[in-house]
N, C-alpha and C. Protein backbone atom coordinates (compact mmCIF):
# COMPACT_ATOMS: atom_id res chain seq x y z
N UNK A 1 108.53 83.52 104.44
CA UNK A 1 108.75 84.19 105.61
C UNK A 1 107.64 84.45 106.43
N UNK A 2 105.26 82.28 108.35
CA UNK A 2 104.13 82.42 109.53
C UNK A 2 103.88 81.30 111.02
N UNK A 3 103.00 80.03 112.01
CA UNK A 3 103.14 79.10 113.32
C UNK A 3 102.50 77.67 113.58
N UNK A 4 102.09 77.22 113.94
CA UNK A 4 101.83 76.02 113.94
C UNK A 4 102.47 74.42 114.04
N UNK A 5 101.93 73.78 115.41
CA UNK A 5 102.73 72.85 114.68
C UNK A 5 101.97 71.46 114.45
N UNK A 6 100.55 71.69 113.72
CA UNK A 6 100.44 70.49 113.17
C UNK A 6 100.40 71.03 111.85
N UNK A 7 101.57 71.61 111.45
CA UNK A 7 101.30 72.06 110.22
C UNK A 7 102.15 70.42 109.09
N UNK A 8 103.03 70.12 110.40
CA UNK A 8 103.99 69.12 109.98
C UNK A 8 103.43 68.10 108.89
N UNK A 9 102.13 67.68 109.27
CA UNK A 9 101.62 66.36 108.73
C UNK A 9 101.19 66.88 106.94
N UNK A 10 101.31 68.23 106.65
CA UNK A 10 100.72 68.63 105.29
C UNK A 10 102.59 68.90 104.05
N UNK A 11 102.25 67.71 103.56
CA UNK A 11 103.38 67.35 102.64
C UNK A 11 104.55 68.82 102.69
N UNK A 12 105.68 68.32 102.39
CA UNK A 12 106.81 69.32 102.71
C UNK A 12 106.49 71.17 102.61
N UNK A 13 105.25 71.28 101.48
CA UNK A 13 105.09 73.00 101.73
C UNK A 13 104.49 73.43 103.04
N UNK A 14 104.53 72.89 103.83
CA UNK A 14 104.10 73.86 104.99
C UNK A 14 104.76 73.48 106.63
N UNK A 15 105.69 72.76 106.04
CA UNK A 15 107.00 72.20 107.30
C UNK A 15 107.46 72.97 107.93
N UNK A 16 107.54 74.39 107.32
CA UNK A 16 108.74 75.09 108.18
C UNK A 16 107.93 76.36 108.32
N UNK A 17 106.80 76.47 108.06
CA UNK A 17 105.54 77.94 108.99
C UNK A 17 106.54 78.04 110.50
N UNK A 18 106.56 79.11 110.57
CA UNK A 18 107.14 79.66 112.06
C UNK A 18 106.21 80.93 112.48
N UNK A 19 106.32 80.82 113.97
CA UNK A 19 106.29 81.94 114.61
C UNK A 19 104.84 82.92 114.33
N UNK A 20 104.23 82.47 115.31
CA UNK A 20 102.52 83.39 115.12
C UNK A 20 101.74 82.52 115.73
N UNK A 21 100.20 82.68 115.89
CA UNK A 21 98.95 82.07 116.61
C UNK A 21 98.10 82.48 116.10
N UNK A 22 97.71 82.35 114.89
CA UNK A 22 96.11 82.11 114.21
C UNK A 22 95.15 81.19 114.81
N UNK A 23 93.81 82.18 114.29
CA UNK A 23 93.09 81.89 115.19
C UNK A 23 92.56 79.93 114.90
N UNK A 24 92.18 79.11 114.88
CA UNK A 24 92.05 77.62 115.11
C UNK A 24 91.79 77.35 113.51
N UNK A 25 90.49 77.95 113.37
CA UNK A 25 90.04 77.76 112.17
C UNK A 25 90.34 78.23 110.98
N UNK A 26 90.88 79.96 110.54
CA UNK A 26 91.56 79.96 110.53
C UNK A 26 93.28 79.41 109.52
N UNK A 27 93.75 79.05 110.34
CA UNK A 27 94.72 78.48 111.02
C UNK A 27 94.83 77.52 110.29
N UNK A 28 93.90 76.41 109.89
CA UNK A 28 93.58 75.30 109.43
C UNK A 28 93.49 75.09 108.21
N UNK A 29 92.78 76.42 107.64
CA UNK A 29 92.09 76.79 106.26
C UNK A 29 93.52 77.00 105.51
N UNK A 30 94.46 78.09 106.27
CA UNK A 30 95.57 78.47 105.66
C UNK A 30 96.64 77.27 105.70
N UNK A 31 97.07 76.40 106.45
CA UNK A 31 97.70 75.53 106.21
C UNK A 31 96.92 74.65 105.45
N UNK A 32 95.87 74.07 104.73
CA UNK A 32 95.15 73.62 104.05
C UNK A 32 95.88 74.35 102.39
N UNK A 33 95.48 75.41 102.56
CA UNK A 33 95.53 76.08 101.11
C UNK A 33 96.70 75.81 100.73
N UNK A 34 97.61 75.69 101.62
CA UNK A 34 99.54 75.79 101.31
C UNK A 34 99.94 75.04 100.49
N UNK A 35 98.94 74.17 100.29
CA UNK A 35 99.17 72.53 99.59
C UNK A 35 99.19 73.13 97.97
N UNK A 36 98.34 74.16 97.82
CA UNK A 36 98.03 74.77 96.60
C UNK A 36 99.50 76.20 95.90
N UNK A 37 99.43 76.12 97.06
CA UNK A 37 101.07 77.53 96.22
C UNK A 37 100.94 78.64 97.37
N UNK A 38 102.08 78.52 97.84
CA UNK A 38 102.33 79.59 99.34
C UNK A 38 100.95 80.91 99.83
N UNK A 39 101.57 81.80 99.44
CA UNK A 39 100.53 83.41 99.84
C UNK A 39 99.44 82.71 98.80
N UNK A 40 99.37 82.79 98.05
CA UNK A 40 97.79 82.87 97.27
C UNK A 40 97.16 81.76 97.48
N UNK A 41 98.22 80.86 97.65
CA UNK A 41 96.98 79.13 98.46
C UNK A 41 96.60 79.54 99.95
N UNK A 42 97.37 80.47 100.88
CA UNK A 42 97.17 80.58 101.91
C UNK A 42 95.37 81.41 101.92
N UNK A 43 95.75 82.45 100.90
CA UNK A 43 94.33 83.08 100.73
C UNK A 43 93.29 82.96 100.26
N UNK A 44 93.78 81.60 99.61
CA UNK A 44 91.99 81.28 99.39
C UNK A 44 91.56 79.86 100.26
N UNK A 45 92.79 79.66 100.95
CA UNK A 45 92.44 78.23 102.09
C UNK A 45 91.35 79.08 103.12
N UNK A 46 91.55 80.44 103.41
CA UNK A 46 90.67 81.02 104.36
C UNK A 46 89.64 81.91 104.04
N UNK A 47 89.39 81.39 102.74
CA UNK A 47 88.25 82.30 102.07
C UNK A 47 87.03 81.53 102.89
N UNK A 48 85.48 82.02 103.02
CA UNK A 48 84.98 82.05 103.42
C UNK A 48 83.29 81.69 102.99
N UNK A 49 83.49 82.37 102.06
CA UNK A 49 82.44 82.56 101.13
C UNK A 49 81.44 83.03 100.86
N UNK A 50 80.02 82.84 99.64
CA UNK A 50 78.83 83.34 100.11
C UNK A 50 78.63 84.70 100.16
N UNK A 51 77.60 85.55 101.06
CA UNK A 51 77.76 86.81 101.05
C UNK A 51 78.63 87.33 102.11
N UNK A 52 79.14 86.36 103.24
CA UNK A 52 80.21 87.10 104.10
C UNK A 52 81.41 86.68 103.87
N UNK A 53 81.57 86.07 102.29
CA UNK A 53 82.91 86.56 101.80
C UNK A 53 82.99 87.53 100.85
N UNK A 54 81.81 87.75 99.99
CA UNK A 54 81.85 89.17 99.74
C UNK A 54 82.01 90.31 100.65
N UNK A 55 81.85 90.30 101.27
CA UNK A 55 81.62 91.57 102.33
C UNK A 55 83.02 91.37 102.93
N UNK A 56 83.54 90.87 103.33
CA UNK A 56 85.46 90.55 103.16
C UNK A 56 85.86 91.07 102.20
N UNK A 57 85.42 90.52 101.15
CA UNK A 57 86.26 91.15 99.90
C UNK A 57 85.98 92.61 99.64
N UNK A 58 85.19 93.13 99.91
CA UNK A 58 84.72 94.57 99.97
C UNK A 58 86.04 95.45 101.02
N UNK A 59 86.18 94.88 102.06
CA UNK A 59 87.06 95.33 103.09
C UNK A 59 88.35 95.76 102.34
N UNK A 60 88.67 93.83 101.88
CA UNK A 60 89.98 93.82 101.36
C UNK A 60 90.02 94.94 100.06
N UNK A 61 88.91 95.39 99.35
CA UNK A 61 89.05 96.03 98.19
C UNK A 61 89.67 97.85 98.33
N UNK A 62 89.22 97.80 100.01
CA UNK A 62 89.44 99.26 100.18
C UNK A 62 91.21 99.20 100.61
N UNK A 63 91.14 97.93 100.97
CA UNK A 63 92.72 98.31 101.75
C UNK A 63 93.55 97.88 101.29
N UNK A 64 93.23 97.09 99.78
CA UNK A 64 94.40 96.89 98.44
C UNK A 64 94.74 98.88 97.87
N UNK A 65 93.62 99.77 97.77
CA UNK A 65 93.44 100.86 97.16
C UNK A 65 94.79 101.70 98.36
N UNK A 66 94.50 101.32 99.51
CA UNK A 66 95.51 101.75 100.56
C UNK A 66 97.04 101.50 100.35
N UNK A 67 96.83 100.25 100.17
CA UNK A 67 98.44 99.64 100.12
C UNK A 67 99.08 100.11 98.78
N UNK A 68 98.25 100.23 97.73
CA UNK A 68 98.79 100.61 96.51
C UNK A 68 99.08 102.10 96.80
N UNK A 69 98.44 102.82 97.38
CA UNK A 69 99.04 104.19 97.23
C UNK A 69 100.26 104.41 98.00
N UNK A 70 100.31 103.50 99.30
CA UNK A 70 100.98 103.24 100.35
C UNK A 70 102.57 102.54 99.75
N UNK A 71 102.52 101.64 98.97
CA UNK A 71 103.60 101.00 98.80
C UNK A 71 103.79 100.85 97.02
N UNK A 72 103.83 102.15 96.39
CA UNK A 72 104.49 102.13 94.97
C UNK A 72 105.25 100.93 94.40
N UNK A 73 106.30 100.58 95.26
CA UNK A 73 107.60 99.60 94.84
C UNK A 73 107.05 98.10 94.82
N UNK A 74 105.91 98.04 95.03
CA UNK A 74 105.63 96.59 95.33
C UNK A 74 103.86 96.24 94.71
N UNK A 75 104.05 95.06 94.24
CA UNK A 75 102.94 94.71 93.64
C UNK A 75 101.55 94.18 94.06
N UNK A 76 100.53 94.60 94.10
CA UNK A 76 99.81 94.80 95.63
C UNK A 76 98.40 94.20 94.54
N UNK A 77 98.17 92.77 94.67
CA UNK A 77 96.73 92.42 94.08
C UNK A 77 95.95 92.02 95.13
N UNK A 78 94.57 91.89 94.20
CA UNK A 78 93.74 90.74 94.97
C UNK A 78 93.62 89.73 94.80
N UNK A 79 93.29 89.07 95.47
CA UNK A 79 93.35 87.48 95.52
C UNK A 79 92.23 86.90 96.40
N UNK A 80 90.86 86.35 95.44
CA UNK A 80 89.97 85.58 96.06
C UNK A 80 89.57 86.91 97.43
N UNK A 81 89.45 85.92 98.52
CA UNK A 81 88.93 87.06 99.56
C UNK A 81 90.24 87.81 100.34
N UNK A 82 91.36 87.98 99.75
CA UNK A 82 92.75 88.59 100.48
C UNK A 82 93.35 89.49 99.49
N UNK A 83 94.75 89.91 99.49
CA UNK A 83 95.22 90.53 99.35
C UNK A 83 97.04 90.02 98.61
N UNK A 84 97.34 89.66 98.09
CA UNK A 84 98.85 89.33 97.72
C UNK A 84 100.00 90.95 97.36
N UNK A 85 100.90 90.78 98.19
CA UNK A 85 101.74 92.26 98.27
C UNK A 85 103.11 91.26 97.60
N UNK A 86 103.56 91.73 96.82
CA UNK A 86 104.93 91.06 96.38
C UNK A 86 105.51 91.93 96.34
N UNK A 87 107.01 91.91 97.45
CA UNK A 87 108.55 92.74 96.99
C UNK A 87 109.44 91.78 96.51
N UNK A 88 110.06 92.70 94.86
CA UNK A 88 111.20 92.28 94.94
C UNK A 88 112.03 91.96 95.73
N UNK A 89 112.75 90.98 96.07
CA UNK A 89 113.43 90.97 96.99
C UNK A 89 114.92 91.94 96.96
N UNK A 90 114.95 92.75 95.97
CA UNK A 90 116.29 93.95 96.21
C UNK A 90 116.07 94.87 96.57
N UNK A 91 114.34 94.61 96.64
CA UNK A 91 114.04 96.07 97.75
C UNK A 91 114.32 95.94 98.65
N UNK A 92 113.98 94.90 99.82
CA UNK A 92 113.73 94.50 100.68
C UNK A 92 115.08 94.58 101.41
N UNK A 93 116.35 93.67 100.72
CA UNK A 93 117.37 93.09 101.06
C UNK A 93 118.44 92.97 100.03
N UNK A 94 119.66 92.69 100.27
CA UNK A 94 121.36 92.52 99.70
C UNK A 94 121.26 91.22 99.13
N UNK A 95 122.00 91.40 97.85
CA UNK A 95 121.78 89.76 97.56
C UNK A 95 122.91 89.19 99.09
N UNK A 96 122.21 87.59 98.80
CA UNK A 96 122.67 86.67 99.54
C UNK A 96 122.57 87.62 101.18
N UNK A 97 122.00 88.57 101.20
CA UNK A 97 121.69 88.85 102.58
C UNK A 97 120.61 88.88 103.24
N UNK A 98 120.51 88.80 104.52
CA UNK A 98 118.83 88.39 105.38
C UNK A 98 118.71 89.69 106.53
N UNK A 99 119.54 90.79 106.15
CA UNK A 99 119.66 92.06 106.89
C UNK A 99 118.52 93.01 106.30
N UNK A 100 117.54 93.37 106.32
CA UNK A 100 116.74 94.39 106.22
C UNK A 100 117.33 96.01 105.41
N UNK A 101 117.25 96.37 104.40
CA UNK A 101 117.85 97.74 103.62
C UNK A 101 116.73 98.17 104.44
N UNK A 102 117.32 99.90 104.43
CA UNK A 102 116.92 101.58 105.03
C UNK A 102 115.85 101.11 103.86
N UNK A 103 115.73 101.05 102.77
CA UNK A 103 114.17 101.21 102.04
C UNK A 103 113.29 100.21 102.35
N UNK A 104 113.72 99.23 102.56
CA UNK A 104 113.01 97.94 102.61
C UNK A 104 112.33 98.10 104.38
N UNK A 105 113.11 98.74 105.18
CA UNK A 105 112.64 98.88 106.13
C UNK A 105 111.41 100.02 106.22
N UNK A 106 111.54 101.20 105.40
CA UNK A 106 110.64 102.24 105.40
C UNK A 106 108.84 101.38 104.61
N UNK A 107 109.56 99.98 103.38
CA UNK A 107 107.95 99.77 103.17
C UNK A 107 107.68 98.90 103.68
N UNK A 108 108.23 98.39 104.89
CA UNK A 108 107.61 97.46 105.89
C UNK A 108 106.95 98.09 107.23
N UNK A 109 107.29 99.34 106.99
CA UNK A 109 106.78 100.12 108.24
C UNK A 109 105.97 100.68 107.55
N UNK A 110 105.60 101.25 106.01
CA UNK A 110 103.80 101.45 105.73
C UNK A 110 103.03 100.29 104.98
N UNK A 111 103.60 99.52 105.22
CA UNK A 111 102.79 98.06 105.21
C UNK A 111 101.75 97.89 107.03
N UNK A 112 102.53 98.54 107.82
CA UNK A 112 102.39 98.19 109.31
C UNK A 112 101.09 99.38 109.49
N UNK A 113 101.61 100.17 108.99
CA UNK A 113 100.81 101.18 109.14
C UNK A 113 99.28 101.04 108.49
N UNK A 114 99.16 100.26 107.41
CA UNK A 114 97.92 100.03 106.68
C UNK A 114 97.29 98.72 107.40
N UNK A 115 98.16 97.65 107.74
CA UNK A 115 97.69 96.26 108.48
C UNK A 115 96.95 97.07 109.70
N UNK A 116 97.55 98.43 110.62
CA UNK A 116 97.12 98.42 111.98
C UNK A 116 95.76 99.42 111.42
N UNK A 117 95.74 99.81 110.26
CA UNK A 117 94.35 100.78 109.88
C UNK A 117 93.38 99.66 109.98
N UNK A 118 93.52 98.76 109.03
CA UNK A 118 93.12 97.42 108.73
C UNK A 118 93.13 96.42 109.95
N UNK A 119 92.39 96.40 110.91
CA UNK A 119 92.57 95.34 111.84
C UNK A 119 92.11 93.96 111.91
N UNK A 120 91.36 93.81 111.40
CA UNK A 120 90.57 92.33 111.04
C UNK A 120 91.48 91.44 110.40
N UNK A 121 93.04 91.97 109.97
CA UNK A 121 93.48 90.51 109.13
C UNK A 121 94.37 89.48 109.04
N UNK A 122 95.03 89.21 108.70
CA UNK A 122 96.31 88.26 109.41
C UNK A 122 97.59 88.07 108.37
N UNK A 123 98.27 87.53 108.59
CA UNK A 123 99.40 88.25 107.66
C UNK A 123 100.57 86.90 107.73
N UNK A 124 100.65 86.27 106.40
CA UNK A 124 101.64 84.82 105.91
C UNK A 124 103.00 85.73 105.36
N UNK A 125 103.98 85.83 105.68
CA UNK A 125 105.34 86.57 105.23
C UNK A 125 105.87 85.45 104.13
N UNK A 126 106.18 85.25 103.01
CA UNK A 126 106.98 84.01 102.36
C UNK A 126 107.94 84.79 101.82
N UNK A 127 109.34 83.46 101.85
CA UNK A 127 110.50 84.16 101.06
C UNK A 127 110.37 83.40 100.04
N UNK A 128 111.31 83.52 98.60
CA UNK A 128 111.17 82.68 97.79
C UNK A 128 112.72 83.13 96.92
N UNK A 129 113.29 82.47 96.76
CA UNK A 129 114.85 82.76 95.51
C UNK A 129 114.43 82.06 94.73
N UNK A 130 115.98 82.62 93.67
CA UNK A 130 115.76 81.60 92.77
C UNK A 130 117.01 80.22 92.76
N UNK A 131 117.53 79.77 91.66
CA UNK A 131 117.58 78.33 91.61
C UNK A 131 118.98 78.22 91.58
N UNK A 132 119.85 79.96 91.84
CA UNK A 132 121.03 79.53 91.76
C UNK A 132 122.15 79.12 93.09
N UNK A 133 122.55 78.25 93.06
CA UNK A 133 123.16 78.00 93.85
C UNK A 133 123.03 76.78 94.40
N UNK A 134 123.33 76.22 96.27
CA UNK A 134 122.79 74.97 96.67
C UNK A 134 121.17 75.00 96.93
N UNK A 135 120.81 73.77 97.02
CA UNK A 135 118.80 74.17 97.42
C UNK A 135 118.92 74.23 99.06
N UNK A 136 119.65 73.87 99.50
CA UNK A 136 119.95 73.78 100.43
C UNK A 136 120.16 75.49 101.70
N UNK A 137 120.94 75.82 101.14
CA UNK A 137 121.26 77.45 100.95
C UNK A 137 120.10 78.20 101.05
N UNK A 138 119.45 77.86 99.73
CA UNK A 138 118.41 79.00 99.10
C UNK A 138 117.27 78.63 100.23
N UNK A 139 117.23 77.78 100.30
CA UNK A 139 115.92 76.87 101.62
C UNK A 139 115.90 78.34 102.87
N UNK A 140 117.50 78.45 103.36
CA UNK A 140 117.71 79.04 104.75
C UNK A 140 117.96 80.46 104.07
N UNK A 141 118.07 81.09 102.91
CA UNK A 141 118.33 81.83 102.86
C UNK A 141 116.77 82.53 103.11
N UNK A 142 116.03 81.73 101.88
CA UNK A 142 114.78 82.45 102.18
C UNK A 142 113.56 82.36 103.48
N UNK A 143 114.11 81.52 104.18
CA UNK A 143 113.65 81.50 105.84
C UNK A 143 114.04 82.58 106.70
N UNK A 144 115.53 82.66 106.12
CA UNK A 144 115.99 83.92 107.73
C UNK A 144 115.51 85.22 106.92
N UNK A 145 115.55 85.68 105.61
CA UNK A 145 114.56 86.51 105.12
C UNK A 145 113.02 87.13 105.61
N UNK A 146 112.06 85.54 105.36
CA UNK A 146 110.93 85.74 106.06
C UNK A 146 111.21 85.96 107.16
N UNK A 147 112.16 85.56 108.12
CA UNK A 147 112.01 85.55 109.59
C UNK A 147 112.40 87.12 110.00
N UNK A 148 113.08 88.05 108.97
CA UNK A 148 113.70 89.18 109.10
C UNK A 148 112.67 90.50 108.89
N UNK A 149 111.67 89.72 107.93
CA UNK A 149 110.66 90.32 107.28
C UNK A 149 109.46 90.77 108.71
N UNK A 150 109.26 89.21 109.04
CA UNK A 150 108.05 89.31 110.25
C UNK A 150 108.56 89.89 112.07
N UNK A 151 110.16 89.64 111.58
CA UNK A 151 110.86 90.10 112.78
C UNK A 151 110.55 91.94 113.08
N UNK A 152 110.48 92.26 111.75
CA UNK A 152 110.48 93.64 111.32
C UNK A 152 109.23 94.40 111.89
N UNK A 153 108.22 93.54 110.96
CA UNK A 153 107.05 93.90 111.52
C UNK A 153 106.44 94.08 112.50
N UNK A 154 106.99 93.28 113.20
CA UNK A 154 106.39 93.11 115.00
C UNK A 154 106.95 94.02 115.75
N UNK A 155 108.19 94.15 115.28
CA UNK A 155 108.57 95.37 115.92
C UNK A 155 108.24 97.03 115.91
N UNK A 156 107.81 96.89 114.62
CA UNK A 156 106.81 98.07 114.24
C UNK A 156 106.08 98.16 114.81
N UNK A 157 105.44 97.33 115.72
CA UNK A 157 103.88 97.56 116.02
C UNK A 157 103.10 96.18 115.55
N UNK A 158 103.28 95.88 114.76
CA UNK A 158 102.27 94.87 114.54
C UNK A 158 102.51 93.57 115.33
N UNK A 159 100.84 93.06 116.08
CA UNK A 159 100.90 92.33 116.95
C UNK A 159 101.51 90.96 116.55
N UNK A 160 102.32 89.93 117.15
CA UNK A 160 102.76 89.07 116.78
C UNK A 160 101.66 87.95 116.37
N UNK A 161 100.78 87.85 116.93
CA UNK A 161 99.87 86.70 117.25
C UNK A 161 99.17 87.27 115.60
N UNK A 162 99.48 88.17 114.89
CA UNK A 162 98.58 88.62 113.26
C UNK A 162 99.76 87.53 112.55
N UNK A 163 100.84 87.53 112.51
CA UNK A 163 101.99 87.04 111.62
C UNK A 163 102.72 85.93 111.52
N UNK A 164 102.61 84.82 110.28
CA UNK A 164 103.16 84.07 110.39
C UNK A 164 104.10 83.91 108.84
N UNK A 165 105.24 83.29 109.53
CA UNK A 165 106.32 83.30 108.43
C UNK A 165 107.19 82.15 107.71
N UNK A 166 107.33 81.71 106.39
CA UNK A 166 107.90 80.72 106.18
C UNK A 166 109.18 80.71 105.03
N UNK A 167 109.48 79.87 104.42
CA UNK A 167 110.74 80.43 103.79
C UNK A 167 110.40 79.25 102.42
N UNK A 168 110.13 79.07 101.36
CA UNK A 168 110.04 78.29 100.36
C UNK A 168 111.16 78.08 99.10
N UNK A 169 112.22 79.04 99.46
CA UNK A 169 113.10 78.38 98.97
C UNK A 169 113.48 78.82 97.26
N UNK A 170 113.36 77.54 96.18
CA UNK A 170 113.53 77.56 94.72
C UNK A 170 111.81 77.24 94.46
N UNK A 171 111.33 76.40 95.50
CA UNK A 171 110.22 75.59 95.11
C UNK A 171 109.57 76.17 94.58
N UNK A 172 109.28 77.50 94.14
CA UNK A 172 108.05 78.30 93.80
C UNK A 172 108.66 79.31 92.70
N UNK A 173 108.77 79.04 91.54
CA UNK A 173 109.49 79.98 90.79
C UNK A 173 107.71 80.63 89.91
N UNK A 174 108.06 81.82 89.95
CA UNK A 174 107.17 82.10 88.71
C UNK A 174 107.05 82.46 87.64
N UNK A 175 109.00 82.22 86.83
CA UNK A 175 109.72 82.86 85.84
C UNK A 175 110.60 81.73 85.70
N UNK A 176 111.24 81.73 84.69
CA UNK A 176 112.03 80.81 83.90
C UNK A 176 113.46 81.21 84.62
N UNK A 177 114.09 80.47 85.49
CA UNK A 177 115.75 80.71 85.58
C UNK A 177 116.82 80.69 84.96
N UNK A 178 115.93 80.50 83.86
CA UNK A 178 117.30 80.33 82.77
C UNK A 178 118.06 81.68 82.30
N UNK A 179 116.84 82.81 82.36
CA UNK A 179 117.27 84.02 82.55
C UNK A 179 117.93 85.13 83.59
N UNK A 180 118.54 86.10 83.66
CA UNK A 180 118.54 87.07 84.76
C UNK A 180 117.02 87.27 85.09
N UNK A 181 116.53 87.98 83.89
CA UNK A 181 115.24 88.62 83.93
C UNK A 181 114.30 87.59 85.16
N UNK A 182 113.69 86.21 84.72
CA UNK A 182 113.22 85.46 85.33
C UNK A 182 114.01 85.29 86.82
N UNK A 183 115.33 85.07 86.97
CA UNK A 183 115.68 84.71 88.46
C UNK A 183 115.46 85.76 89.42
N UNK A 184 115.19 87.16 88.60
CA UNK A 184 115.30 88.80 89.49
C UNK A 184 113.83 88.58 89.82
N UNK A 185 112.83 87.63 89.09
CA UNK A 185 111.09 87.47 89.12
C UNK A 185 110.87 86.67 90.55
N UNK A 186 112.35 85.43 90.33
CA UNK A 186 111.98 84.93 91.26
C UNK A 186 112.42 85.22 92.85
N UNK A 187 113.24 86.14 92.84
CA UNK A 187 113.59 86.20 94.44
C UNK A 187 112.90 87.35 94.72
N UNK A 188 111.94 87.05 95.57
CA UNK A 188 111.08 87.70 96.28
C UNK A 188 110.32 87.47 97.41
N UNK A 189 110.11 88.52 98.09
CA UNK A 189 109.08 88.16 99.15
C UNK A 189 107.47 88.38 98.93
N UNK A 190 106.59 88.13 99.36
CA UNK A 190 104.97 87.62 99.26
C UNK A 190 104.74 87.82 100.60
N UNK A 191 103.24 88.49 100.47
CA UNK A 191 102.93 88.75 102.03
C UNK A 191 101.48 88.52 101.75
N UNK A 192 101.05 87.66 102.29
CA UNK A 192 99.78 87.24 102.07
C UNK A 192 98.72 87.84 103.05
N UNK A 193 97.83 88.96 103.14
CA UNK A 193 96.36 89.39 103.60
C UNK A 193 95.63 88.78 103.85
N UNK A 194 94.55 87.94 104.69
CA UNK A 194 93.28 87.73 104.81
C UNK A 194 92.78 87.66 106.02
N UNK A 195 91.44 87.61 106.04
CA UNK A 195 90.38 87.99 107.28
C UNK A 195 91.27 87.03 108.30
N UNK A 196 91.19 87.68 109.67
CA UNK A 196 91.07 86.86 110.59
C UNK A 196 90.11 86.24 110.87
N UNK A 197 90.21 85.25 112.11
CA UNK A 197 88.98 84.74 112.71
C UNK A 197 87.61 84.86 113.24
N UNK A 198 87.97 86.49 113.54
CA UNK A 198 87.51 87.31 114.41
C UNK A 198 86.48 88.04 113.46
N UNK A 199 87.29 88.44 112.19
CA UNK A 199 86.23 88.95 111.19
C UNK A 199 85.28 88.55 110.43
N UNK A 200 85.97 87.20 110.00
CA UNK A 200 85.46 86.21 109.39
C UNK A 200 83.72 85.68 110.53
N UNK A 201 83.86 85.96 111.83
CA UNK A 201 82.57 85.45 112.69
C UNK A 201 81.81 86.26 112.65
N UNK A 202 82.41 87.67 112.50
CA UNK A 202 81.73 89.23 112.50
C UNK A 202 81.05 89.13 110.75
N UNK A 203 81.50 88.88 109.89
CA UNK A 203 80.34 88.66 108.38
C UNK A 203 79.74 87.81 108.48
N UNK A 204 80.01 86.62 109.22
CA UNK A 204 78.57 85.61 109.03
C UNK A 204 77.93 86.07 109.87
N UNK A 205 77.96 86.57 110.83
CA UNK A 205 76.71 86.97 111.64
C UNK A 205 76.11 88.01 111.13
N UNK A 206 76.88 88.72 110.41
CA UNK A 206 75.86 89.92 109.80
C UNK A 206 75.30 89.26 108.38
N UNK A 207 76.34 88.41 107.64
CA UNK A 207 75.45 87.71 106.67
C UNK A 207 75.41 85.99 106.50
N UNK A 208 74.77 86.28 107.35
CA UNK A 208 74.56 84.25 107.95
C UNK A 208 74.43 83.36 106.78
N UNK A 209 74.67 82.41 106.42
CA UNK A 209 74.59 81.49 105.72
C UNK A 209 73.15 81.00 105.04
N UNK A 210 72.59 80.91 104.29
CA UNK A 210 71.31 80.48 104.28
C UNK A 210 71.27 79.08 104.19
């Protein structure tokens, strides 16, 4: 559940990015990473490195400590120089539905609230189900999801041009479907953190490359 459109030419994971304007570079790094596994390939496609990706990661370290106090229900790591937020997706939403729940809406609005504390960063929405049903289905289910997710956000407040959203479907399980347990692992949403463009120019200049 994020824009671009030469995202086309990078094999089927990054076909259907919607809706947002990252900054070039960027932009590039994160559709790059996608090739590697949605939110967490996105965040280390725009890692940076060196000492002004430490100094990123320092940022991101204060505003994982935020989001965790901020959003209990949801699993809030780090990742390389970003941030990975995972909701279940029954927080979020109804099975087989792409309508936004009264709770799911309250932790997307202090998600908004910590992104606008946090201004430097940019924000990949992914949906992901699991394997029951058509792939076909699950494809659009978890698209109008992300699209419900980032629809959400923007409306909160958060600027559109921070958010981009895509929908991945079965493709990404991180649990065995053979179970309940595992298919409840796999439908979820992922919200991927990292520096913008803008910040990312602001640490190398303070810690330039040698």
């Amino acid at each position: 559940m994020i824009l671009l459109v030469t995202v086309l030419s990078i094999s089927g994971c990054a076909s259907n990015l919607r809706t947002g304007a990252l900054g070039g570079a960027v932009a590039g790094a994160v559709v790059g990473g996608l090739a590697s596994g949605s939110a967490r390939g996105a965040i280390v496609g725009a890692a940076i490195g060196g000492a002004a990706g430490a100094a990123v990661g320092a940022i991101m370290d204060s505003q994982t400590e935020d989001l965790q106090d901020r959003l209990p229900n949801a699993r809030v790591e780090r990742v390389g120089e970003g941030i990975a937020v995972t909701f279940d997706s029954g927080i979020l939403f109804a099975v087989n539905q792409a309508t936004l729940q009264t709770a799911g809406q309250q932790n997307l609005r202090d998600l908004v609230a910590s992104l606008e504390e946090y201004e430097g960063t940019e924000v990949l929405v992914v949906g992901h189900t699991d394997s029951t049903g058509e792939t076909a289905y699950n494809q659009g289910l978890s698209e109008r999801r992300a699209d419900a997710a980032r629809n959400f956000l923007t409306g909160a407040g958060l600027e559109a041009g921070r958010v981009l959203a895509m929908g991945r479907g079965e493709e990404e399980p991180i649990a065995s479907n053979d179970t309940e347990a595992g298919r409840q692992a796999n439908r979820r949403v992922e919200i991927a953190i990292f520096a913008s463009e803008e910040m990312q120019q602001e640490m190398l200049r303070e810690h330039p490359r040698q």
